[in-house]
C-alpha atoms as a PDB file:
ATOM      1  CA  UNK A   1     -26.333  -2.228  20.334  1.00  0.00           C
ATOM      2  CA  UNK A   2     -25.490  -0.272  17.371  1.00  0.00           C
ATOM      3  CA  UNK A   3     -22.182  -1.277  17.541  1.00  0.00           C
ATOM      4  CA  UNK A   4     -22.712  -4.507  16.732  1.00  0.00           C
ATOM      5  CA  UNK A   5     -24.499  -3.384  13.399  1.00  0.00           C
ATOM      6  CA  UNK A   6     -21.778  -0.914  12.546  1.00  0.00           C
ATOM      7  CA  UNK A   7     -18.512  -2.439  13.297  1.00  0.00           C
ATOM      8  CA  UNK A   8     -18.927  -5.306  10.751  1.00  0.00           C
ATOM      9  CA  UNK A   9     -19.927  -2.395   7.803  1.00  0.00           C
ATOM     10  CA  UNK A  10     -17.051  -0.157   8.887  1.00  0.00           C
ATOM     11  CA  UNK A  11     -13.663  -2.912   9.410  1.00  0.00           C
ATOM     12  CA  UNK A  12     -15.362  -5.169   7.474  1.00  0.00           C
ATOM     13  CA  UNK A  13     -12.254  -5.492   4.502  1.00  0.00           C
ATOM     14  CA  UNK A  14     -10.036  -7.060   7.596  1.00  0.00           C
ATOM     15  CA  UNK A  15      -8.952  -3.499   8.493  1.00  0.00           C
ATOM     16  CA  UNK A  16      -5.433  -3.487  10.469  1.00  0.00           C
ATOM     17  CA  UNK A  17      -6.338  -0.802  12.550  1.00  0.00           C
ATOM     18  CA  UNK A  18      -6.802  -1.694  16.267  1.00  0.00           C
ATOM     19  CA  UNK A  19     -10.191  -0.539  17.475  1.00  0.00           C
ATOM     20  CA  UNK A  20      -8.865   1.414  19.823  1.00  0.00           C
ATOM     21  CA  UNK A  21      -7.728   3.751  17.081  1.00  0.00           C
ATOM     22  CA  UNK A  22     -11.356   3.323  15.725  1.00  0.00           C
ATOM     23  CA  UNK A  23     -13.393   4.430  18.838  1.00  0.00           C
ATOM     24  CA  UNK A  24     -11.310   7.717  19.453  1.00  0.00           C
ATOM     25  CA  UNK A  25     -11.649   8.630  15.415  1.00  0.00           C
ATOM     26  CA  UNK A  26     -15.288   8.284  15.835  1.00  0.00           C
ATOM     27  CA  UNK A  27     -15.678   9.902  19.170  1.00  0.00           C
ATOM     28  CA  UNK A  28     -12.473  13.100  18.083  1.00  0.00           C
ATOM     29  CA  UNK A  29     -14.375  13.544  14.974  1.00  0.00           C
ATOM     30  CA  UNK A  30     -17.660  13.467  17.033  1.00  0.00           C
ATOM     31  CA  UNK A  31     -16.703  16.149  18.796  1.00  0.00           C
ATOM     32  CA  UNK A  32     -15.399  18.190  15.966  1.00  0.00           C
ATOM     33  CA  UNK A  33     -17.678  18.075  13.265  1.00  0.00           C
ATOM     34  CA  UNK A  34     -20.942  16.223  14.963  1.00  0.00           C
ATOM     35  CA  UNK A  35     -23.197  13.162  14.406  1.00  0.00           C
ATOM     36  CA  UNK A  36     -21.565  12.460  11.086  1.00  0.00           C
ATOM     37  CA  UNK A  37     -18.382  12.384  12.409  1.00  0.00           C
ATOM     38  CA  UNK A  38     -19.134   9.188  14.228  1.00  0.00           C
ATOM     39  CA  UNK A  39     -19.262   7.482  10.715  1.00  0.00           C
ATOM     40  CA  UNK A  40     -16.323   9.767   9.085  1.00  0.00           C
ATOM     41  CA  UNK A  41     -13.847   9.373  11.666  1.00  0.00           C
ATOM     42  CA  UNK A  42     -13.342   5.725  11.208  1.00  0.00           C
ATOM     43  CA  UNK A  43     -13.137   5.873   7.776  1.00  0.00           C
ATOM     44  CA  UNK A  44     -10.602   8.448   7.407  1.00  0.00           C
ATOM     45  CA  UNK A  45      -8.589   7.005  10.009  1.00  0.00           C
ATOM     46  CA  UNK A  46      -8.641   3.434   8.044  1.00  0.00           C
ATOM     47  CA  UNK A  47      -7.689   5.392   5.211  1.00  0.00           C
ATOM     48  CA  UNK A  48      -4.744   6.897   6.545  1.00  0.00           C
ATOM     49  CA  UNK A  49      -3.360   3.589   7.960  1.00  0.00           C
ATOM     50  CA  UNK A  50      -3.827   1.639   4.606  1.00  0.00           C
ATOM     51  CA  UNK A  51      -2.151   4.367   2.563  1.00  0.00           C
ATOM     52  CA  UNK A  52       0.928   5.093   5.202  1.00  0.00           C
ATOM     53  CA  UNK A  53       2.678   2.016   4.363  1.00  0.00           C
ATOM     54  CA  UNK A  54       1.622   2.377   0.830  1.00  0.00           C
ATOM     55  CA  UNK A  55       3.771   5.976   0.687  1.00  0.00           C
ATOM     56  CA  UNK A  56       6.211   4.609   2.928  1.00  0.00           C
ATOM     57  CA  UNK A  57       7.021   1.493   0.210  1.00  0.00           C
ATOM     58  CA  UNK A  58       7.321   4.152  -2.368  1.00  0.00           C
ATOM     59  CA  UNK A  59       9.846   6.266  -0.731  1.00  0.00           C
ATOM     60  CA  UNK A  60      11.984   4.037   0.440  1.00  0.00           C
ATOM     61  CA  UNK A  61      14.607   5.681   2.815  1.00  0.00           C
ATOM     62  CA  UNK A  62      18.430   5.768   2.376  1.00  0.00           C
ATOM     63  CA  UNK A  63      21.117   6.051   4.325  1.00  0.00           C
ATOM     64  CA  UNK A  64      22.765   9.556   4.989  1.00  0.00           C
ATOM     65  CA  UNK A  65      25.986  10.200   4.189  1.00  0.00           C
ATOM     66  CA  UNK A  66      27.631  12.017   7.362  1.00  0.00           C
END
């Protein structure tokens, strides 16, 4: 199947991104923007989970005063 041929190309840096997450990206972004999506939604969801703990190390969070 095709997924066989695209899964490796997509996750293939050791993405930590459970495929779960994956299959509804490419099937939301399917639906919202077409065939393209099925190769856009993945990536942008990849994206977003490598660069949240990225922004989340460079504001670290302190503690509130009450």
């Amino acid at each position: 199947t095709s997924d066989n041929i695209v899964r490796p190309y997509v996750l293939k840096g050791g993405a930590e991104m459970h495929p779960l997450i994956g299959f509804v990206a490419a099937f939301g972004a399917l639906d919202m923007i077409g065939f393209y999506g099925l190769f856009i939604g993945p990536i942008v969801a990849g994206l977003f989970f490598t660069l949240l703990p990225m922004v989340a190390k460079s504001y670290p969070r302190t503690p509130r005063r009450l």
